[in-house]
C-alpha atoms as a PDB file:
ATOM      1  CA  UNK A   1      82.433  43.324 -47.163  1.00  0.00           C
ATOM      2  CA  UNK A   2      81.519  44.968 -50.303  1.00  0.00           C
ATOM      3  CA  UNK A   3      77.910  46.567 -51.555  1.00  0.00           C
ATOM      4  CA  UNK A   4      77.843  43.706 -53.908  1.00  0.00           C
ATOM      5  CA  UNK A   5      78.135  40.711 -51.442  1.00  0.00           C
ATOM      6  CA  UNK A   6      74.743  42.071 -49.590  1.00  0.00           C
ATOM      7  CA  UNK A   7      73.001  42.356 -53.384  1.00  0.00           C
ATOM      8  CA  UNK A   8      74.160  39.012 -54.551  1.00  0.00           C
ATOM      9  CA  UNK A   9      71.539  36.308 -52.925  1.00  0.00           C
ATOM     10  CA  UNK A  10      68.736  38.784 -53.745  1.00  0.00           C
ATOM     11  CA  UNK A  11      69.827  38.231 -57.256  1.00  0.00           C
ATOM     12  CA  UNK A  12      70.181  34.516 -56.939  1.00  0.00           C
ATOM     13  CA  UNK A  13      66.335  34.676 -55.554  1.00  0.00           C
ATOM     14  CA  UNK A  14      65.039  36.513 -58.117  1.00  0.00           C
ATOM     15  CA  UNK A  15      66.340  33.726 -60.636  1.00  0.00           C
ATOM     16  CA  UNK A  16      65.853  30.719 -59.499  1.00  0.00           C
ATOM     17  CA  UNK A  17      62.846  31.067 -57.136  1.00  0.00           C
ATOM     18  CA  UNK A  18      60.840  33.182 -59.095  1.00  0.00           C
ATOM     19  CA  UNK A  19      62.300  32.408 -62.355  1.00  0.00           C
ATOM     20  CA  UNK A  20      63.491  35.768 -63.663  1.00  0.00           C
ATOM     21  CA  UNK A  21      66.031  35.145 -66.507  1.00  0.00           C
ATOM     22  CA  UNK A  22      65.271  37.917 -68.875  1.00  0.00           C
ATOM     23  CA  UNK A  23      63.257  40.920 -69.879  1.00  0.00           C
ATOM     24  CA  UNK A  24      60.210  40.473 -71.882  1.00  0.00           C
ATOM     25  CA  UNK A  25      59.991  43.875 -72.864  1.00  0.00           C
ATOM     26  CA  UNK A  26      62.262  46.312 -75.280  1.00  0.00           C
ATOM     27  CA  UNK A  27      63.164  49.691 -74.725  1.00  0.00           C
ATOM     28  CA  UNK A  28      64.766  51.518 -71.848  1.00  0.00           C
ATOM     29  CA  UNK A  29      60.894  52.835 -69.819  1.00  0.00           C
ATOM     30  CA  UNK A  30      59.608  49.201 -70.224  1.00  0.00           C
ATOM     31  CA  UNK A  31      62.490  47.240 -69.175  1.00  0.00           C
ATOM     32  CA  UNK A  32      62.097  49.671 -66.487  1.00  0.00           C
ATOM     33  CA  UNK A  33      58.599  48.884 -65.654  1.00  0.00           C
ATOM     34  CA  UNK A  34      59.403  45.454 -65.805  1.00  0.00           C
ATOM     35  CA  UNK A  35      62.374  45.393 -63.359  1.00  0.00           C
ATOM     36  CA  UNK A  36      60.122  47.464 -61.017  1.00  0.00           C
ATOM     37  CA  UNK A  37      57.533  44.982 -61.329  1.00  0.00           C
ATOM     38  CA  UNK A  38      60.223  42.258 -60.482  1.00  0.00           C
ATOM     39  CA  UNK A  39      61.353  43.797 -57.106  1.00  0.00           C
ATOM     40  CA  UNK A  40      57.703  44.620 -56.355  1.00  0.00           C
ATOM     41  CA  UNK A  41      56.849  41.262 -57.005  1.00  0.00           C
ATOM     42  CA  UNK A  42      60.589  39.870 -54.579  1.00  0.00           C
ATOM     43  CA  UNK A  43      59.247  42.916 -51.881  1.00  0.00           C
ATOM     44  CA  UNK A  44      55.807  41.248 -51.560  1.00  0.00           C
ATOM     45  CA  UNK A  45      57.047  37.858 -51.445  1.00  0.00           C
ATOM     46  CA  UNK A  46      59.496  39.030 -48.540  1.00  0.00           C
ATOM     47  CA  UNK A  47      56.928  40.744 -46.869  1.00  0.00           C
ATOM     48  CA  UNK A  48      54.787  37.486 -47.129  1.00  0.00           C
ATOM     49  CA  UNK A  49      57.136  35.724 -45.562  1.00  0.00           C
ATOM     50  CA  UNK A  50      58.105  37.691 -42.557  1.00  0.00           C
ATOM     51  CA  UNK A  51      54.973  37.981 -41.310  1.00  0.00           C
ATOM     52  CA  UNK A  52      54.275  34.003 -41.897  1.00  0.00           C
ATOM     53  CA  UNK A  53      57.259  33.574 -39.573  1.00  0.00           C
ATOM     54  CA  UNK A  54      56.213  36.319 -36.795  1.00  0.00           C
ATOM     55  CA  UNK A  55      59.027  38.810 -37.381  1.00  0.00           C
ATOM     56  CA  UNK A  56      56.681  41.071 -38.704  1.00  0.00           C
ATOM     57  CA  UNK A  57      53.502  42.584 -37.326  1.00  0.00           C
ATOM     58  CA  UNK A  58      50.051  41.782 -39.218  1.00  0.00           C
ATOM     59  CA  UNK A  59      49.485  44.322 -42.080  1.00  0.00           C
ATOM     60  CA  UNK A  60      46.008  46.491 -41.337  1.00  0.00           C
END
């Protein structure tokens, strides 16, 4: 199985469920920004829904 199999469905997420199709922003730093703002955004979502189901053990 290859590195890009794993990354693939996260990918998939990110554009149809949250609706990511392109950058906003111009430039190397804030494309940057914005991608990191995109996987913080997928991370917290993820998070949010691990500890809905249980598999996860409440935060604080």
């Amino acid at each position: 199985m290859g590195s890009n199999t794993l990354l693939e469905p996260v990918f998939g997420i990110v554009k149809s469920a949250m609706g990511f199709r392109q950058f906003l922003m111009h430039g190397a730093d804030k494309v940057s920004m914005e991608w990191s703002l995109v996987w913080l955004a997928y991370n917290l979502r993820r998070l949010h829904t691990l500890q809905s189901v249980g598999e996860l053990a409440p935060i604080g």
